[in-house]
N, C-alpha and C. Protein backbone atom coordinates (compact mmCIF):
# COMPACT_ATOMS: atom_id res chain seq x y z
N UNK A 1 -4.37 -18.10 -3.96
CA UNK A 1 -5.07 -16.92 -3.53
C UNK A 1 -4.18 -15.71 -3.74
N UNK A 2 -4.65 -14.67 -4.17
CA UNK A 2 -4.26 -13.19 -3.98
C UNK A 2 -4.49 -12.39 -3.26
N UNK A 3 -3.04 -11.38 -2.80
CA UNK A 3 -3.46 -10.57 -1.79
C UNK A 3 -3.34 -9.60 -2.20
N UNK A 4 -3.63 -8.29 -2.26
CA UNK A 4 -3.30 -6.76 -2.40
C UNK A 4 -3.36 -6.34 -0.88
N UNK A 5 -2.23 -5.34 -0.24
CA UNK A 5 -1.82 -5.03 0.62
C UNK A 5 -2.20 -3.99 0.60
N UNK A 6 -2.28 -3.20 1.92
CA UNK A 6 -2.60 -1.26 1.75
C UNK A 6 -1.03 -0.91 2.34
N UNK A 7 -0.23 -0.22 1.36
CA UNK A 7 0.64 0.70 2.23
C UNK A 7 0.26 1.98 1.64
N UNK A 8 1.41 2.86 2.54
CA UNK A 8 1.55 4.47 2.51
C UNK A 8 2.48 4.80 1.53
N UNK A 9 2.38 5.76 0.38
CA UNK A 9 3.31 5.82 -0.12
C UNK A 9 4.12 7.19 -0.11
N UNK A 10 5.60 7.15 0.21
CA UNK A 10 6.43 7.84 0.95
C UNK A 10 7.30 8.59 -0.30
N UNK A 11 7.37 8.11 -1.48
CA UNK A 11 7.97 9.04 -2.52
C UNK A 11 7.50 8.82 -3.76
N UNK A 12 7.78 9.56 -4.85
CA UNK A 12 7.34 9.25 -6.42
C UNK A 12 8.87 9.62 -7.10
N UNK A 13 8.98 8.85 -7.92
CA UNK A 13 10.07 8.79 -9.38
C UNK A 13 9.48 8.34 -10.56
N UNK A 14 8.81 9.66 -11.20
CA UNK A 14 8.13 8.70 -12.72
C UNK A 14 6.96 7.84 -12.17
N UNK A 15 7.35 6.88 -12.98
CA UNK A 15 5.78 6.08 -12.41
C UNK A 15 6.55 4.39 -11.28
N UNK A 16 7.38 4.93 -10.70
CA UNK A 16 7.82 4.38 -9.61
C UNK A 16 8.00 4.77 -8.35
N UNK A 17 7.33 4.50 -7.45
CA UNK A 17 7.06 4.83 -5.83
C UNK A 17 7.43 3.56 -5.25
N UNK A 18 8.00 4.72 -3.20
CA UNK A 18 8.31 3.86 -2.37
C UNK A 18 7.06 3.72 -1.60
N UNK A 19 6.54 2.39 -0.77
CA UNK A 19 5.53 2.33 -0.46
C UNK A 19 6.03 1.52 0.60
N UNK A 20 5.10 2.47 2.11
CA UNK A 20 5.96 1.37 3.52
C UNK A 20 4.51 0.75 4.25
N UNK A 21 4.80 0.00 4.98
CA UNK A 21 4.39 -1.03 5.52
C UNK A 21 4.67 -1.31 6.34
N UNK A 22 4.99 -0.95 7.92
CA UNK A 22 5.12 -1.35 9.11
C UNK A 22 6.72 -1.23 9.21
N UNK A 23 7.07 -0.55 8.52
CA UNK A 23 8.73 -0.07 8.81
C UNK A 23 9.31 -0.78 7.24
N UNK A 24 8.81 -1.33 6.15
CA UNK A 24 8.84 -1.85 5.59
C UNK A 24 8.69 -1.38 4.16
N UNK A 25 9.66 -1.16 3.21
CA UNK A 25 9.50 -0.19 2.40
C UNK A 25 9.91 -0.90 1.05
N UNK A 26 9.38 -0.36 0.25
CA UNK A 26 8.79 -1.46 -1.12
C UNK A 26 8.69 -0.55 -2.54
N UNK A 27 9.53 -0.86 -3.23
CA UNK A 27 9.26 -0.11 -4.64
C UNK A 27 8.07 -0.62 -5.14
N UNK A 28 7.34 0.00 -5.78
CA UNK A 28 6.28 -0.10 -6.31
C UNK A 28 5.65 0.49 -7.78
N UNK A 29 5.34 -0.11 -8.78
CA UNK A 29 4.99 0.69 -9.87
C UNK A 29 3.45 1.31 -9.88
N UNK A 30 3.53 2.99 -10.08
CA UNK A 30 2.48 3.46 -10.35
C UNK A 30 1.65 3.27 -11.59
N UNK A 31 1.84 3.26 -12.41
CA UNK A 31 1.16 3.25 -13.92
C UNK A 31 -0.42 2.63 -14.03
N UNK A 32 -0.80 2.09 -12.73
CA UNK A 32 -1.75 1.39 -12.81
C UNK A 32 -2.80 2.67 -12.12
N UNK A 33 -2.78 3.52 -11.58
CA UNK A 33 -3.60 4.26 -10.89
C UNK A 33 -3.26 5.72 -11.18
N UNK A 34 -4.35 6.70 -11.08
CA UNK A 34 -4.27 8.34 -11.68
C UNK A 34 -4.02 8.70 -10.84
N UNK A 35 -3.41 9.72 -10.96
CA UNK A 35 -2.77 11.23 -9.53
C UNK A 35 -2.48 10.05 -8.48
N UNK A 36 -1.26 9.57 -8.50
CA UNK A 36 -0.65 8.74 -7.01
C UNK A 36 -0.19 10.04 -6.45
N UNK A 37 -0.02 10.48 -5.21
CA UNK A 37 0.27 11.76 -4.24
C UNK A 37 0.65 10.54 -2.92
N UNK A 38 1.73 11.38 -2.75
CA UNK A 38 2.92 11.51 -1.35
C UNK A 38 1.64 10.77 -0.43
N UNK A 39 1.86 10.52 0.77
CA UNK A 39 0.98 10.55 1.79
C UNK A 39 -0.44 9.43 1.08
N UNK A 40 -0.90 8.96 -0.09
CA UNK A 40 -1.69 7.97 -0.39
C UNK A 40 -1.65 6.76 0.25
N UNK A 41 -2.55 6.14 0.64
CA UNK A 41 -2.66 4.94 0.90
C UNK A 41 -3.04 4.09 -0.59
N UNK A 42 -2.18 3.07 -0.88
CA UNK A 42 -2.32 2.11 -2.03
C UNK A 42 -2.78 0.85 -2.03
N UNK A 43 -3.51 0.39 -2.71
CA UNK A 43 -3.56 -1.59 -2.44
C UNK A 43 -2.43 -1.58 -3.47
N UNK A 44 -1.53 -2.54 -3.00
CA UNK A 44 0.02 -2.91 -3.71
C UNK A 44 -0.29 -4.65 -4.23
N UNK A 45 -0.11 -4.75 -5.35
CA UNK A 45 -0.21 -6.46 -5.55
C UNK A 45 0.62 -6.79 -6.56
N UNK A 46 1.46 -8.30 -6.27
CA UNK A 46 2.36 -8.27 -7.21
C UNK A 46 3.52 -6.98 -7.68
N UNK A 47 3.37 -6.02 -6.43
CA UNK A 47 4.59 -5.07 -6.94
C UNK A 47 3.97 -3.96 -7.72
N UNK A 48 2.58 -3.48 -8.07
CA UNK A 48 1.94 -2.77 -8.63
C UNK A 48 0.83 -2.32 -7.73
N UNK A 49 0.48 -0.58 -7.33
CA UNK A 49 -0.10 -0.13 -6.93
C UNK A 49 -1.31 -0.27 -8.14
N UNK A 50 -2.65 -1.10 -7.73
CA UNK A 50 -3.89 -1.24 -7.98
C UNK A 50 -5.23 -0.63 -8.00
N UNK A 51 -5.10 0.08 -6.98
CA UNK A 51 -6.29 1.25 -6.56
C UNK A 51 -5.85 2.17 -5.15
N UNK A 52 -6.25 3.14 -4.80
CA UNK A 52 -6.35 3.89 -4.13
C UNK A 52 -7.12 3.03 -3.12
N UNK A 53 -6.87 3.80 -1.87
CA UNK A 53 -7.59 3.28 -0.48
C UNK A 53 -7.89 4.89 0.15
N UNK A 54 -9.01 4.90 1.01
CA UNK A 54 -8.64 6.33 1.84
C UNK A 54 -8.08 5.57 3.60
N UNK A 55 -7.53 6.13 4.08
CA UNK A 55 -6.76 5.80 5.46
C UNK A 55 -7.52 4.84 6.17
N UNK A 56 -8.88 5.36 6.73
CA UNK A 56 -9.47 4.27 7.57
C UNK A 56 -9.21 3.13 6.74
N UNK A 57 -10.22 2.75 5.54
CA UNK A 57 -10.33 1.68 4.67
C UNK A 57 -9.02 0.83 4.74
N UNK A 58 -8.16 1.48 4.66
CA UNK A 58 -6.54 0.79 4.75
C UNK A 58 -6.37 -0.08 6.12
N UNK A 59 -6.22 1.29 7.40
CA UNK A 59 -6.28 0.60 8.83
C UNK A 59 -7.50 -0.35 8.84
N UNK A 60 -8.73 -0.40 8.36
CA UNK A 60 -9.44 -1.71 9.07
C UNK A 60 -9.00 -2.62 7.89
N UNK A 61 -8.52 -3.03 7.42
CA UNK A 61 -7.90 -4.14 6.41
C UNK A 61 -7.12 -4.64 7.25
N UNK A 62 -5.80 -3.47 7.46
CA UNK A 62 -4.69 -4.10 8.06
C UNK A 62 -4.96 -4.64 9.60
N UNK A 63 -5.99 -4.24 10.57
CA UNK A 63 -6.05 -4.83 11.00
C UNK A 63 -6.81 -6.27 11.28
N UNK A 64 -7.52 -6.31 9.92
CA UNK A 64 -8.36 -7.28 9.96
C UNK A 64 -7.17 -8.39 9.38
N UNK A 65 -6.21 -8.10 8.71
CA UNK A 65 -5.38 -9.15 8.23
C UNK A 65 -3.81 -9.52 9.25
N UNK A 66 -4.01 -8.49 10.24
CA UNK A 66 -3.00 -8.65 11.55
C UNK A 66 -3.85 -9.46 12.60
N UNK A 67 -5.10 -10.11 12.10
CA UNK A 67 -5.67 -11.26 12.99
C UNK A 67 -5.44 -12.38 12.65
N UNK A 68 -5.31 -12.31 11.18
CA UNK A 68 -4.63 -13.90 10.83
C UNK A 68 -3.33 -14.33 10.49
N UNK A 69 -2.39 -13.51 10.27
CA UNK A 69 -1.41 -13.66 9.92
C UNK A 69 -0.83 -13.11 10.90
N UNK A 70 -0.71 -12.22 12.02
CA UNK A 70 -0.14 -11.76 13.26
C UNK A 70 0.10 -10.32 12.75
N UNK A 71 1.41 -9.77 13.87
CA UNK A 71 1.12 -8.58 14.12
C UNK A 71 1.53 -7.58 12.67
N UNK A 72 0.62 -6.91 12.55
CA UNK A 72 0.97 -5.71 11.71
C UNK A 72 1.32 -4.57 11.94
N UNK A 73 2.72 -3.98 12.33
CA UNK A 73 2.29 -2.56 12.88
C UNK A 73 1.71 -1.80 11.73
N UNK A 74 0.77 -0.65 12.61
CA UNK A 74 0.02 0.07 11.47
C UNK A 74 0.36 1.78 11.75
């Protein structure tokens, strides 16, 4: 099974961004998605930002996936 994750992403270098996750911070390649911006929420998979999320969409994921796998801070 595959997962794509939603984080926040906190910087850009080229088409490489940091992307956090509950205190949890993750290089990530952009190249896969248009205009990545500071403050975006991302689905991250395999290390590659996939699509855009808008904020809610992100928080009810994460908390829908901090029911099965435990806590997520969000």
């Amino acid at each position: 099974m595959c997962l794509a994750v939603p984080m926040r992403l906190e910087s850009i270098n080229g088409d490489v961004g940091i992307a956090e996750l509950g205190g949890v911070k993750r290089k990530v390649g952009l190249t896969l998605i248009d205009d990545p911006k500071v403050g975006d929420y991302l689905l991250i998979h395999a290390g590659f930002a996939i699509q855009k999320v808008d904020e809610k969409e992100a928080k009810e994921t994460l908390e829908l996936l901090s029911k099965v796998v435990g806590r997520i801070d969000l």
